[in-house]
Structures are given as structure tokens and as C-alpha cells.
N, C-alpha and C. Protein backbone atom coordinates (compact mmCIF):
# COMPACT_ATOMS: atom_id res chain seq x y z
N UNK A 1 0.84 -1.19 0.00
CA UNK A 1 0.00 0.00 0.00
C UNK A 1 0.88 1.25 0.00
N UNK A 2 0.68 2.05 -1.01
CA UNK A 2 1.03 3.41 -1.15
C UNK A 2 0.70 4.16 -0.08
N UNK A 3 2.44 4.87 0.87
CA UNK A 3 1.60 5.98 1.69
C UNK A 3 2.26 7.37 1.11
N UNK A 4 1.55 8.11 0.73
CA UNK A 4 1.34 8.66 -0.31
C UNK A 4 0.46 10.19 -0.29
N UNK A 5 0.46 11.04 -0.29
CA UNK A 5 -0.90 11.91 -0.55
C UNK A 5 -0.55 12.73 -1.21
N UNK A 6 -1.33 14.03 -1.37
CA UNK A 6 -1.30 15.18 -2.35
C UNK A 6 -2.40 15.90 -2.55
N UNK A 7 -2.40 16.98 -1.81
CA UNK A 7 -3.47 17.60 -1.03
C UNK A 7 -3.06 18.95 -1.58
N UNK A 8 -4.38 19.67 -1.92
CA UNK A 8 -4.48 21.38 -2.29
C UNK A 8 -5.26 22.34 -1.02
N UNK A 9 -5.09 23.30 -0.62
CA UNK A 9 -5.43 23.69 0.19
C UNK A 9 -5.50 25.51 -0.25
N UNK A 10 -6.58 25.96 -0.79
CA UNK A 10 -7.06 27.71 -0.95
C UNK A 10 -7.74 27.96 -0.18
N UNK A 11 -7.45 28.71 0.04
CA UNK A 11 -8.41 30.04 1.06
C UNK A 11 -8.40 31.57 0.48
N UNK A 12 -8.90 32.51 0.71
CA UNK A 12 -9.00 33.52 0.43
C UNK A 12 -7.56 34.26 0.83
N UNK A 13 -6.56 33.51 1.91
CA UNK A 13 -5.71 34.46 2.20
C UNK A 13 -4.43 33.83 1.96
N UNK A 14 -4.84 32.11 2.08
CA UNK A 14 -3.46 31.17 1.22
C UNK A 14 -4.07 30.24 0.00
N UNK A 15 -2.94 29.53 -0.40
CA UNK A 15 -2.79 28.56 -1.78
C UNK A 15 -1.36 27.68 -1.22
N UNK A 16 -1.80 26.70 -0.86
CA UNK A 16 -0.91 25.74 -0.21
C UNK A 16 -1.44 24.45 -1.28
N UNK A 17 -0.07 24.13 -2.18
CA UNK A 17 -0.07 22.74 -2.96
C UNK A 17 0.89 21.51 -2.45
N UNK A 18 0.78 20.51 -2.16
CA UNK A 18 1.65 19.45 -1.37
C UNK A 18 1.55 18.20 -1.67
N UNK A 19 2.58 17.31 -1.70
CA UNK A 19 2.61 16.09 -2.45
C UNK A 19 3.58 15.37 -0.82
N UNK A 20 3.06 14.30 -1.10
CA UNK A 20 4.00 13.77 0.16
C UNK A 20 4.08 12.35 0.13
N UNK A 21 5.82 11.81 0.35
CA UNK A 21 5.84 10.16 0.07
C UNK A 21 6.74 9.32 1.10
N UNK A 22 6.37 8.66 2.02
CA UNK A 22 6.66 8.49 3.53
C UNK A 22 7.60 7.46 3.23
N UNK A 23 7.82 7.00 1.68
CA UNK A 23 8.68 5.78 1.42
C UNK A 23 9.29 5.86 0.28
N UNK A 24 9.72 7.47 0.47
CA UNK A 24 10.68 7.98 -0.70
C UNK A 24 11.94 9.09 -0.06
N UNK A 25 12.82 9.06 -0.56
CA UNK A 25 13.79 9.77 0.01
C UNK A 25 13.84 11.66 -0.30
N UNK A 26 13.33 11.34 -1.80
CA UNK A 26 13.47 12.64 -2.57
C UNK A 26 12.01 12.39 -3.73
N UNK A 27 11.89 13.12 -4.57
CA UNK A 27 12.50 14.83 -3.93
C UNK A 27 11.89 15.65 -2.80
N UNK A 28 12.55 16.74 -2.68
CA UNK A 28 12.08 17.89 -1.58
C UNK A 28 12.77 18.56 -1.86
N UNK A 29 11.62 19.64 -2.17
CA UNK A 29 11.54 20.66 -2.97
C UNK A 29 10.32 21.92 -2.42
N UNK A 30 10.56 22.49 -1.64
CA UNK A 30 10.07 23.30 -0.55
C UNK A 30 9.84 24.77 -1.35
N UNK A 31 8.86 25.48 -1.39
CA UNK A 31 8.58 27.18 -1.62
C UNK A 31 7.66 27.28 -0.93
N UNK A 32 7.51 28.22 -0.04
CA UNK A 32 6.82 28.85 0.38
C UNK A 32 6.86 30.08 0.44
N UNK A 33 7.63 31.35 -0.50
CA UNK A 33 7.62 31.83 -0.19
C UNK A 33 8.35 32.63 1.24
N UNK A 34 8.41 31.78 2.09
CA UNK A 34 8.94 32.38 3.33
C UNK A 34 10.19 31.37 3.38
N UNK A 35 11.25 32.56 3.12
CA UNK A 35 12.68 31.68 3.94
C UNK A 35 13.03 30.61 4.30
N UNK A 36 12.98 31.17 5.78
CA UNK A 36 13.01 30.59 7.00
C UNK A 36 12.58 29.03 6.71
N UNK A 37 11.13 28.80 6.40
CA UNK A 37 10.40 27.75 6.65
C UNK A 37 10.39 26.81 5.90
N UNK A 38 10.73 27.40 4.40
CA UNK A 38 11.61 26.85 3.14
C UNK A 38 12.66 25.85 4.29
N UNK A 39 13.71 26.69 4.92
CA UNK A 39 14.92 25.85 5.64
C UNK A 39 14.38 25.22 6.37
N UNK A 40 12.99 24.99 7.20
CA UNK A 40 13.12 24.23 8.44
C UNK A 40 12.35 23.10 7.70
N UNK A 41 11.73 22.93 6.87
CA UNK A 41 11.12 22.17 6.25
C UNK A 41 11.79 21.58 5.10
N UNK A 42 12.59 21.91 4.86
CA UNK A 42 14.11 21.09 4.06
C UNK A 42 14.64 20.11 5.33
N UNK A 43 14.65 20.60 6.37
CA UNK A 43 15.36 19.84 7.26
C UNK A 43 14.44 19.24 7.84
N UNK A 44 13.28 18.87 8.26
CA UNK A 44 12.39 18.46 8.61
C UNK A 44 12.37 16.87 7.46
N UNK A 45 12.09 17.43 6.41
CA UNK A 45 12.03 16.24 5.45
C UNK A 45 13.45 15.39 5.41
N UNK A 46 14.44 16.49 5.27
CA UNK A 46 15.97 15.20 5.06
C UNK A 46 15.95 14.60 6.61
N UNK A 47 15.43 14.89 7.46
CA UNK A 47 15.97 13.85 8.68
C UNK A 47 14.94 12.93 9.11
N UNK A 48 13.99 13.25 8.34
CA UNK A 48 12.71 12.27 8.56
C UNK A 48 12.95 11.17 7.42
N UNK A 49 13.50 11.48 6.30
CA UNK A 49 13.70 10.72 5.18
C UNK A 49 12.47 10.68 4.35
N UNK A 50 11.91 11.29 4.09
CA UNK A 50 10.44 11.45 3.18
C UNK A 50 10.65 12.26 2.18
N UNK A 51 10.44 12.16 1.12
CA UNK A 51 9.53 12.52 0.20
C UNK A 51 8.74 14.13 0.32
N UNK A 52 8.87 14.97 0.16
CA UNK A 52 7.98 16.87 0.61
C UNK A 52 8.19 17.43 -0.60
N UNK A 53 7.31 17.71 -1.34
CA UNK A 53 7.10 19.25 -1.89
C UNK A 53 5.87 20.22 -1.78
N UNK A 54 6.21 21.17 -1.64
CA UNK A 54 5.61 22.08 -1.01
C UNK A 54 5.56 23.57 -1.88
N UNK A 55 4.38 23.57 -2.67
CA UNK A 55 4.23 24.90 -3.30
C UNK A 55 3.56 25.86 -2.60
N UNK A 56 3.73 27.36 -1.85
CA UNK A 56 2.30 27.73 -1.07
C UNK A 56 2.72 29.49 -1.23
N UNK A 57 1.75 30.25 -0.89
CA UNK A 57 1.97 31.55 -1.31
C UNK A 57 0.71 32.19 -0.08
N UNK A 58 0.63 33.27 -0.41
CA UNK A 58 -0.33 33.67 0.77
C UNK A 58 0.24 35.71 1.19
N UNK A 59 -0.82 35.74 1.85
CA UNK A 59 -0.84 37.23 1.83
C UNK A 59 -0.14 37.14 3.19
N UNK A 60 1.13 37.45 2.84
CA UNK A 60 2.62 37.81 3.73
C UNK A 60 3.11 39.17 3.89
N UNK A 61 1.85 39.72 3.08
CA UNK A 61 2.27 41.42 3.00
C UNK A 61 1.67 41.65 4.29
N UNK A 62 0.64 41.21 5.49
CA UNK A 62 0.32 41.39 6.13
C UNK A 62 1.24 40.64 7.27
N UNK A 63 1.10 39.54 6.95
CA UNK A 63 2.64 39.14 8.32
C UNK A 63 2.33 37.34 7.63
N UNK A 64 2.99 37.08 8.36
CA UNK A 64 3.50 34.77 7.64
C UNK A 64 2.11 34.65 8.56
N UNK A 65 1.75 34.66 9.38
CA UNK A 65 0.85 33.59 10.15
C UNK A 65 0.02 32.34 9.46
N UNK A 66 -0.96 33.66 8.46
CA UNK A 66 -1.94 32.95 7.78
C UNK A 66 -1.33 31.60 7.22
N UNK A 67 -0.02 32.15 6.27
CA UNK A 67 0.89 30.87 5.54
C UNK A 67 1.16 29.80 5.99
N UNK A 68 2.16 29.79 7.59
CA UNK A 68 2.36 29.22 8.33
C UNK A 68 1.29 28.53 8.56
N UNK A 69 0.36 28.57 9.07
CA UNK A 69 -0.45 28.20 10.13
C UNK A 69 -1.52 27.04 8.68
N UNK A 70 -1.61 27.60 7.71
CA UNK A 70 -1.97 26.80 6.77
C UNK A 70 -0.95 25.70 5.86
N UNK A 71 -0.05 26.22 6.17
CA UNK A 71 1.20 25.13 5.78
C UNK A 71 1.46 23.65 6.80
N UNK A 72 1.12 24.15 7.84
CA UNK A 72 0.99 22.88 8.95
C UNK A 72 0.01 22.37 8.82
N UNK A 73 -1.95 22.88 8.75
CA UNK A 73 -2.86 22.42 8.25
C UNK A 73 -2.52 21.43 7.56
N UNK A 74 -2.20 21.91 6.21
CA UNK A 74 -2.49 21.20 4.94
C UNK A 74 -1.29 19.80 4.85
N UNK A 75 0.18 19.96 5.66
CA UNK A 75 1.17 19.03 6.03
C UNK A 75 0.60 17.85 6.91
N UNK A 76 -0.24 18.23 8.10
CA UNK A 76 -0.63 17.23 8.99
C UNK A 76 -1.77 16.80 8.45
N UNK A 77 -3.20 17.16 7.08
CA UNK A 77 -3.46 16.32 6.84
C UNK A 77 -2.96 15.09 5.72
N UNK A 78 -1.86 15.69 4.78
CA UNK A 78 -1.30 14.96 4.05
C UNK A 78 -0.71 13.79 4.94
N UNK A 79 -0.09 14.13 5.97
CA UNK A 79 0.18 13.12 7.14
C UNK A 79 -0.65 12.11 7.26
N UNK A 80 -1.76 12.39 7.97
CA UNK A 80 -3.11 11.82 7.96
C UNK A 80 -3.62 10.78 6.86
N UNK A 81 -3.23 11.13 5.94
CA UNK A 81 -4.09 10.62 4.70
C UNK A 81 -3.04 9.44 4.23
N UNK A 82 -1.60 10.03 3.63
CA UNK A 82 -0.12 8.61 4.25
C UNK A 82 -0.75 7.44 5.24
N UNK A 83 -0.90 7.63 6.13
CA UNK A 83 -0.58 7.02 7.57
C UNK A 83 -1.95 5.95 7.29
N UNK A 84 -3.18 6.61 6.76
CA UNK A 84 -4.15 5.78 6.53
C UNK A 84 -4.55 5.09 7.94
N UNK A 85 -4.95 3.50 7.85
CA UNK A 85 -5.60 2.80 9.06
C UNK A 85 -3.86 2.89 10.20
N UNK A 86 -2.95 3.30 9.39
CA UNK A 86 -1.80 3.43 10.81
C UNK A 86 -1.83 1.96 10.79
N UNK A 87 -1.24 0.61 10.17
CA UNK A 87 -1.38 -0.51 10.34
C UNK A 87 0.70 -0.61 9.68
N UNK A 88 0.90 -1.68 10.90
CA UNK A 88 2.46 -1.84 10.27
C UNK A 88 3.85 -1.30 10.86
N UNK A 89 3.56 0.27 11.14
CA UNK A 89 4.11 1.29 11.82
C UNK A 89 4.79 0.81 13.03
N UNK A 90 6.25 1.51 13.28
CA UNK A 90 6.75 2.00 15.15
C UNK A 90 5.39 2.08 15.40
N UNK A 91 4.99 3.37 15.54
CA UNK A 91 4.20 4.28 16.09
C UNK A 91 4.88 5.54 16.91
N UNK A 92 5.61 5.20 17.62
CA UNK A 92 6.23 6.57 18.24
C UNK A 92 7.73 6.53 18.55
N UNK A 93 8.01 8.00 18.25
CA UNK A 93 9.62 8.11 17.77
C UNK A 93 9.75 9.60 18.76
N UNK A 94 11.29 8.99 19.55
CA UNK A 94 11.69 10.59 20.22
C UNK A 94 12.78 10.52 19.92
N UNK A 95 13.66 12.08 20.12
CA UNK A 95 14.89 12.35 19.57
C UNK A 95 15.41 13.73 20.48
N UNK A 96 16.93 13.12 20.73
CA UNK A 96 17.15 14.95 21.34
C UNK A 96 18.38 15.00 20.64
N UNK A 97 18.10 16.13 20.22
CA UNK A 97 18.88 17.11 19.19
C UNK A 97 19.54 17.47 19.47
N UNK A 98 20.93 18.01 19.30
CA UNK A 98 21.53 19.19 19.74
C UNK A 98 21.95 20.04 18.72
N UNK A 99 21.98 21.43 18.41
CA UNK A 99 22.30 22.04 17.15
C UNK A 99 23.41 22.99 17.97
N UNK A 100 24.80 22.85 17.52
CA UNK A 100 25.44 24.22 18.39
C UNK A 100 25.06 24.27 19.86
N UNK A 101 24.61 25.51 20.39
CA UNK A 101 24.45 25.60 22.18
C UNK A 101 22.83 25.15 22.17
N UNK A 102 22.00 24.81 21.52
CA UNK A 102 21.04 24.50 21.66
C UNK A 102 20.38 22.96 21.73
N UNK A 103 19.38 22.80 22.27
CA UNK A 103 19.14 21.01 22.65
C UNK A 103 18.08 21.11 22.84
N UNK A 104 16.92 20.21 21.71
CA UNK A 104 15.75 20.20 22.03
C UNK A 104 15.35 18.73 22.12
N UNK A 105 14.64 18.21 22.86
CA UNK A 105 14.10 16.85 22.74
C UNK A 105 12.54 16.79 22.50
N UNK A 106 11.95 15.97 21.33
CA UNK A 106 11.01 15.64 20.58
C UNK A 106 10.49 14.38 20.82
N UNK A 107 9.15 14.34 21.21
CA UNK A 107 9.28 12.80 21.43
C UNK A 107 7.27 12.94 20.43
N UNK A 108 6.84 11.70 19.94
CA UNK A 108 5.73 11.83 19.22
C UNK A 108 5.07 10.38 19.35
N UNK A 109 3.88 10.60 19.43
CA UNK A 109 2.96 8.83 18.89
C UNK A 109 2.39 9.76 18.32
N UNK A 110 1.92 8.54 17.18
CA UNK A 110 1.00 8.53 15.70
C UNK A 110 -0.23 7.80 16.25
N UNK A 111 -0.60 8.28 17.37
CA UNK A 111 -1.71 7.66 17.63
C UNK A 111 -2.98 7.74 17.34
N UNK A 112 -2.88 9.29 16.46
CA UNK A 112 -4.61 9.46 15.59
C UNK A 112 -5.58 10.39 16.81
N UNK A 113 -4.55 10.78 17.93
CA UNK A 113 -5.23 11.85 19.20
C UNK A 113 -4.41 12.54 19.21
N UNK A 114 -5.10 14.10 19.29
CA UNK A 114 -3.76 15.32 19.19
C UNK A 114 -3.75 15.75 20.46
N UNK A 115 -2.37 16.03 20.28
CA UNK A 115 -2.24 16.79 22.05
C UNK A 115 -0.89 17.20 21.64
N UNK A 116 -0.23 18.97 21.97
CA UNK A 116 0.85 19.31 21.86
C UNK A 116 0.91 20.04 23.22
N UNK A 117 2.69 19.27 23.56
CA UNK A 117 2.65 20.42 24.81
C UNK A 117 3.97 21.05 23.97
N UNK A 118 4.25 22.20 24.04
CA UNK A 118 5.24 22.94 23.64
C UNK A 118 5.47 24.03 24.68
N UNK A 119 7.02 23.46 25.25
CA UNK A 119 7.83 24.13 25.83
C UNK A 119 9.15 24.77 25.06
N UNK A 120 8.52 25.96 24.76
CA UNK A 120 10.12 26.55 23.96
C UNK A 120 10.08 28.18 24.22
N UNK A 121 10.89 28.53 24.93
CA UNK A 121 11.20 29.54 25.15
C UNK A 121 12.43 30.49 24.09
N UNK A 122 11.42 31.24 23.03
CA UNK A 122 12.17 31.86 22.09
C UNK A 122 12.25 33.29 22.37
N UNK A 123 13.26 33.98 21.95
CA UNK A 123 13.22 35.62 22.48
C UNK A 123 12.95 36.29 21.27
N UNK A 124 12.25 37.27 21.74
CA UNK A 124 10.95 38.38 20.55
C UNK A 124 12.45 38.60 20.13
N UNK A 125 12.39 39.15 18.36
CA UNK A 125 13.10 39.53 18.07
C UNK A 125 11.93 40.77 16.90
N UNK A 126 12.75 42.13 16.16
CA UNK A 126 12.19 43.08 15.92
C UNK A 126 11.76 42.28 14.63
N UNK A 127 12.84 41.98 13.85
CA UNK A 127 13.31 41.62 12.63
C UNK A 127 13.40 40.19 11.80
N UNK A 128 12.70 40.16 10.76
CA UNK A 128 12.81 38.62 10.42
C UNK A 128 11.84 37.90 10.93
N UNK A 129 12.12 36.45 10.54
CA UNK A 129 10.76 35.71 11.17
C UNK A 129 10.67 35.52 12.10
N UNK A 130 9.18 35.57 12.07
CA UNK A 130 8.42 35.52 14.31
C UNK A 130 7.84 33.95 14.42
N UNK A 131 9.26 33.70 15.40
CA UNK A 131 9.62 32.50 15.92
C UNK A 131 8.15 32.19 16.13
N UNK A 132 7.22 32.89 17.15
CA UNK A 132 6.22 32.42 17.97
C UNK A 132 5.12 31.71 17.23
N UNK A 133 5.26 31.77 15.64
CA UNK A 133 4.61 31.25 14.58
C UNK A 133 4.90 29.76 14.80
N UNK A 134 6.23 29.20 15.08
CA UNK A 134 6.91 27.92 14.92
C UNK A 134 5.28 26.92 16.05
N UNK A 135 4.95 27.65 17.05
CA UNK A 135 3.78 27.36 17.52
C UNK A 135 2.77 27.05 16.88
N UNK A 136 2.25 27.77 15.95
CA UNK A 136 1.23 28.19 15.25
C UNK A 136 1.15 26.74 14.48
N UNK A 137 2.17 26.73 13.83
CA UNK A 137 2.80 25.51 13.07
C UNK A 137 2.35 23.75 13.69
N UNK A 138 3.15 23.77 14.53
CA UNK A 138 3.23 22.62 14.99
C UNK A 138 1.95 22.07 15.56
N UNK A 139 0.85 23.08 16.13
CA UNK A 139 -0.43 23.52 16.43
C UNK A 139 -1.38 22.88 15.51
N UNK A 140 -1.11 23.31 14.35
CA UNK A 140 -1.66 22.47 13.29
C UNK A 140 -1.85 21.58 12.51
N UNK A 141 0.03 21.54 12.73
CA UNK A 141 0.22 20.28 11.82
C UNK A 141 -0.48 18.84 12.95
N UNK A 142 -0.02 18.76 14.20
CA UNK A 142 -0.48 17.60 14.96
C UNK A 142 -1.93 17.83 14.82
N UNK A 143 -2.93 18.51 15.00
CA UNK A 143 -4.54 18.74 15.48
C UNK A 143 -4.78 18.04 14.42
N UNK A 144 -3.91 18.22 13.10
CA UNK A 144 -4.54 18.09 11.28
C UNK A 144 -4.11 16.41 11.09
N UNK A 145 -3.29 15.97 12.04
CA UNK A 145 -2.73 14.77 11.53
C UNK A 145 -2.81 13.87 12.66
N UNK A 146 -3.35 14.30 14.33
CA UNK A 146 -3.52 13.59 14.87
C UNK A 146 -2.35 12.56 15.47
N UNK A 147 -1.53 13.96 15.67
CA UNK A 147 -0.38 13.28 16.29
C UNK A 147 -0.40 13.83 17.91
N UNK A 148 -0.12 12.62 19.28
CA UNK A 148 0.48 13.49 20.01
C UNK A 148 2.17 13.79 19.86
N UNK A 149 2.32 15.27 20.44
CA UNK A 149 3.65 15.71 20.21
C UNK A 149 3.78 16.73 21.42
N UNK A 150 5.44 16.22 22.12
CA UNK A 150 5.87 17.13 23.07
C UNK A 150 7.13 17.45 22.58
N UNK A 151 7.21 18.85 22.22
CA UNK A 151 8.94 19.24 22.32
C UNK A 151 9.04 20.04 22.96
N UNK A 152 10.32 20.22 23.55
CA UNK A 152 10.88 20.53 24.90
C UNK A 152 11.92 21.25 24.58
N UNK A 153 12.28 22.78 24.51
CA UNK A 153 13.75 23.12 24.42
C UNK A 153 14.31 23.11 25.57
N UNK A 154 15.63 22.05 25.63
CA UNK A 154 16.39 21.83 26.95
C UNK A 154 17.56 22.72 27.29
N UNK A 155 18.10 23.89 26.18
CA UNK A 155 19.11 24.82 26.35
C UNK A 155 18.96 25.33 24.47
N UNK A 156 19.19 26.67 25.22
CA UNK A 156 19.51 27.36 23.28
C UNK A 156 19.40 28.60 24.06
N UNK A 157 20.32 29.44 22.90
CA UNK A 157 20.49 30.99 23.10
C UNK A 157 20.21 31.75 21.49
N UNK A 158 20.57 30.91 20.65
CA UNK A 158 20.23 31.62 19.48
C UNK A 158 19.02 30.84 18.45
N UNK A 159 17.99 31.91 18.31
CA UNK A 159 16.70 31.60 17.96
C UNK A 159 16.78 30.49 16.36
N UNK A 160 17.64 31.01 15.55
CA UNK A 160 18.08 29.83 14.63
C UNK A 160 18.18 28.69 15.37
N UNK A 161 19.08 28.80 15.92
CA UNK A 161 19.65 27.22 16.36
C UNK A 161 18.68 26.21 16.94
N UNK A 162 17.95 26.93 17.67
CA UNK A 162 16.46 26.50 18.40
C UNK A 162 15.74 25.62 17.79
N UNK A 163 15.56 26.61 16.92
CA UNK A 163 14.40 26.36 15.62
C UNK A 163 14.95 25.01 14.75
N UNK A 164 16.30 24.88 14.50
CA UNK A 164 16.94 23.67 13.88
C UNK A 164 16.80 22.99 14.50
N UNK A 165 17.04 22.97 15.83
CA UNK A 165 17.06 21.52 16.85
C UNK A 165 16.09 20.91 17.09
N UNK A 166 14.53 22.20 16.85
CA UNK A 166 13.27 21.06 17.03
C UNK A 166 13.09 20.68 15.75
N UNK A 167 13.19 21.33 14.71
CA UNK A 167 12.89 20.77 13.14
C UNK A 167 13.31 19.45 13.00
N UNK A 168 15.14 19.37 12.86
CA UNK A 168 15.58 18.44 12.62
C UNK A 168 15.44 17.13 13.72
N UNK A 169 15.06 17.76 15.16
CA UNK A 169 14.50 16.28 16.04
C UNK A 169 13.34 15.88 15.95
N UNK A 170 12.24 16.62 15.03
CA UNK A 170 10.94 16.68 14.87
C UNK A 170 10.55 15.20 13.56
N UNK A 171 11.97 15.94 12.19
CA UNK A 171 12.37 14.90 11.61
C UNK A 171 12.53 13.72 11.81
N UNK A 172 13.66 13.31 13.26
CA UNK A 172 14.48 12.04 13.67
C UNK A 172 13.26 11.23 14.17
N UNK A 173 12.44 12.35 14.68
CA UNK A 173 11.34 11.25 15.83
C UNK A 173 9.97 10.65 14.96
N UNK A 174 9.86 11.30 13.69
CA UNK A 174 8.94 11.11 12.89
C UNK A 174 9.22 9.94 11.96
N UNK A 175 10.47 10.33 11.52
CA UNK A 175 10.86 9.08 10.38
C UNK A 175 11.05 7.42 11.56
N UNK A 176 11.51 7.21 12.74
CA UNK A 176 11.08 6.72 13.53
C UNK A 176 9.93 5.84 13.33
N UNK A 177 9.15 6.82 14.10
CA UNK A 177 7.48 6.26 13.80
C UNK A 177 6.80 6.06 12.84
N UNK A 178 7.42 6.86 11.57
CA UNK A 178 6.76 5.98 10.36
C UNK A 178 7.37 4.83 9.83
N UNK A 179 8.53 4.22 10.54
CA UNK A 179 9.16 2.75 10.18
C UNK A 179 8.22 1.83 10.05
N UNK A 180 8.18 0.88 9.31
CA UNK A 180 7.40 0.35 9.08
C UNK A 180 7.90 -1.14 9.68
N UNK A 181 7.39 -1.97 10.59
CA UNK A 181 7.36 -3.46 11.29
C UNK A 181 7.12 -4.77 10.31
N UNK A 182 7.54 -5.51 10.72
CA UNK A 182 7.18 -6.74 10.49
C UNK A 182 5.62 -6.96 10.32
N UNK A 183 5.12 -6.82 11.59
CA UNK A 183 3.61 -7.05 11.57
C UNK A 183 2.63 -5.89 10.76
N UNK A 184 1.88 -6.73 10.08
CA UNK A 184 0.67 -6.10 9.37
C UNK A 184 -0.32 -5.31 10.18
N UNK A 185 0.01 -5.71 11.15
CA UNK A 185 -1.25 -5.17 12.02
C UNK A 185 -1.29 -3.80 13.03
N UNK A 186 -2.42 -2.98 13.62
CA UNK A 186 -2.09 -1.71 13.83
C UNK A 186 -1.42 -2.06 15.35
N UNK A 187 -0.09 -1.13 15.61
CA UNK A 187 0.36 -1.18 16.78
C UNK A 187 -0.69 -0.32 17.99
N UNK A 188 -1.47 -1.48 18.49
CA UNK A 188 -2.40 -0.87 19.28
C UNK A 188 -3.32 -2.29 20.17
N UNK A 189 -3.31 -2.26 21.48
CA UNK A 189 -3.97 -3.10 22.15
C UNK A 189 -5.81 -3.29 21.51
N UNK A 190 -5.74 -2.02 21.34
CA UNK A 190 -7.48 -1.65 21.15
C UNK A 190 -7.82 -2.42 19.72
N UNK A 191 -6.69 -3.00 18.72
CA UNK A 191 -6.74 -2.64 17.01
C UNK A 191 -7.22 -1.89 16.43
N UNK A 192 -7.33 -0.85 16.79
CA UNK A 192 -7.32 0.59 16.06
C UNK A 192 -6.95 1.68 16.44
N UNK A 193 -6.12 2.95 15.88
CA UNK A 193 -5.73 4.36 16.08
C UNK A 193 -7.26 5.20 15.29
């Protein structure tokens, strides 16, 4: 079974296009328009080992939120839609990162119930992208894909580095849980997520 999706997502204020392949290495191939998220989502995909492209645009003349916040949407249901009955799978993958002075630990089940606790203490900055979005993000992508997810920043001083350490442990703990087992069957006492 193909896990697989490719999901369009318009609104009046975004245009988010996405293809996604949980048992492909490449390509990934990221625009959004925004930087930043271009990079964390390059790194998100190479350490997860998947398959991402990501076309999306959106009214940024007003500030990223809308983008953001619909870029995780439309990611966690492509998630969702991959993952299917969740039959086969780890199920849950943690990872602690360290990027430079920074150390975040990520830990996740694909259990099909959302719950994010996010502990990350980022400092306002005037200029450039607003970290506090990285919330916004992760907010959505789990609610949309029905993941629980806790990341934890355990030390960081520079807001890049931060931001790499949960991306790329966000990656480690995901590709993880989408390993795929021996058994056919869903990792779950109940047989079903």
C-alpha cells in the first residue's frame, strides 16, 4: 500500500499545494515563499527521510501567520491521509537534538489523538521571522494529523539554532514512527488508532 498523498489547500488568504511520500527519500523541494520555513522544512524532510514538496503563497504582505499556520494544516493532513488505518508502523519516535548551544528533545505517537505540549522559550526579536509562529505551526500540523507531540527546548540561546534543533529532532522522531514493522497489524492493544 502506497503511503502517499497530495493535497491542495485555498483560502481567500493562502494557496498551499503538497505532495507527500513516507517511502521515498526525494524529492524535496520546498517554496513557500517564506525563507526561514523553506529551511526548516528542508530539514524536517531530510531527517525524517520522506519525500515533501511544497508549493504555497499567501498574503505575507500582512505578516507569515496565515501561511504558516496553513502550511501545517495542509502538512498534517497529508500526514493523515499517508498514515491511513496506521497498520504496520513504530508508532512513536523521540529524539534529542543538539544544534550548536542549543538542545531540544522531541518525542511523538502517531496515535490518531492530538495533544501538543510545547515548551520553547524563544526571544521576541524586531526583525525577520516571528519565531512564535513555529507554535502556530506545529499547532496544526499535529490537530490536522492527529499526532500526540511534546517538544521541549532543553538549552539554546540563538533563535536559529532553536528552531533547527526542534525541526531536525521533529524529523528524527517522525521518520522513527513511520518505520514500518514486520507485523501487518495496527500497533495498538485496542486494534485501532
Amino acid at each position: 500500500m502506497k503511503r502517499t498523498a497530495s493535497l491542495k489547500r485555498q483560502t481567500s488568504e493562502t494557496n498551499v499545494n503538497l505532495a507527500l511520500n513516507l517511502d521515498k527519500h526525494s524529492p524535496v523541494k520546498i517554496d513557500t515563499t517564506i525563507p526561514f520555513m523553506d529551511h526548516m522544512l528542508n530539514l524536517f524532510a531530510a531527517h525524517a527521510g520522506i519525500s515533501l514538496t511544497i508549493k504555497a503563497s499567501g498574503d505575507t504582505y500582512i505578516d507569515d501567520h496565515h501561511l504558516v499556520e496553513d502550511i501545517g494544516i495542509t502538512l498534517g493532513k497529508a500526514i493523515k491521509t499517508a498514515l491511513s488505518a496506521r497498520k504496520g508502523i513504530v508508532r512513536y519516535g523521540h529524539f534529542l537534538l543538539p544544534m550548536d548551544e542549543a538542545l531540544a528533545y522531541v518525542a511523538l505517537d502517531l496515535s490518531n489523538r492530538f495533544y501538543l505540549s510545547y515548551e520553547v522559550n524563544i526571544k521576541f526579536q524586531k526583525t525577520g521571522f516571528d519565531y512564535d509562529l513555529l507554535h502556530e505551526f506545529f499547532y496544526a500540523l499535529a490537530a490536522n494529523a492527529g499526532i500526540t507531540l511534546h517538544i521541549k527546548m532543553l538549552k539554546g540561546r540563538n533563535n536559529h539554532h532553536i528552531a533547527e534543533s526542534i525541526f531536525k529532532g521533529f524529523g528524527r522522531a517522525f521518520g522513527a514512527a513511520i518505520s514500518k514493522t514486520k507485523s501487518k497489524s495496527v500497533p495498538s492493544t485496542k486494534g485501532v488508532l
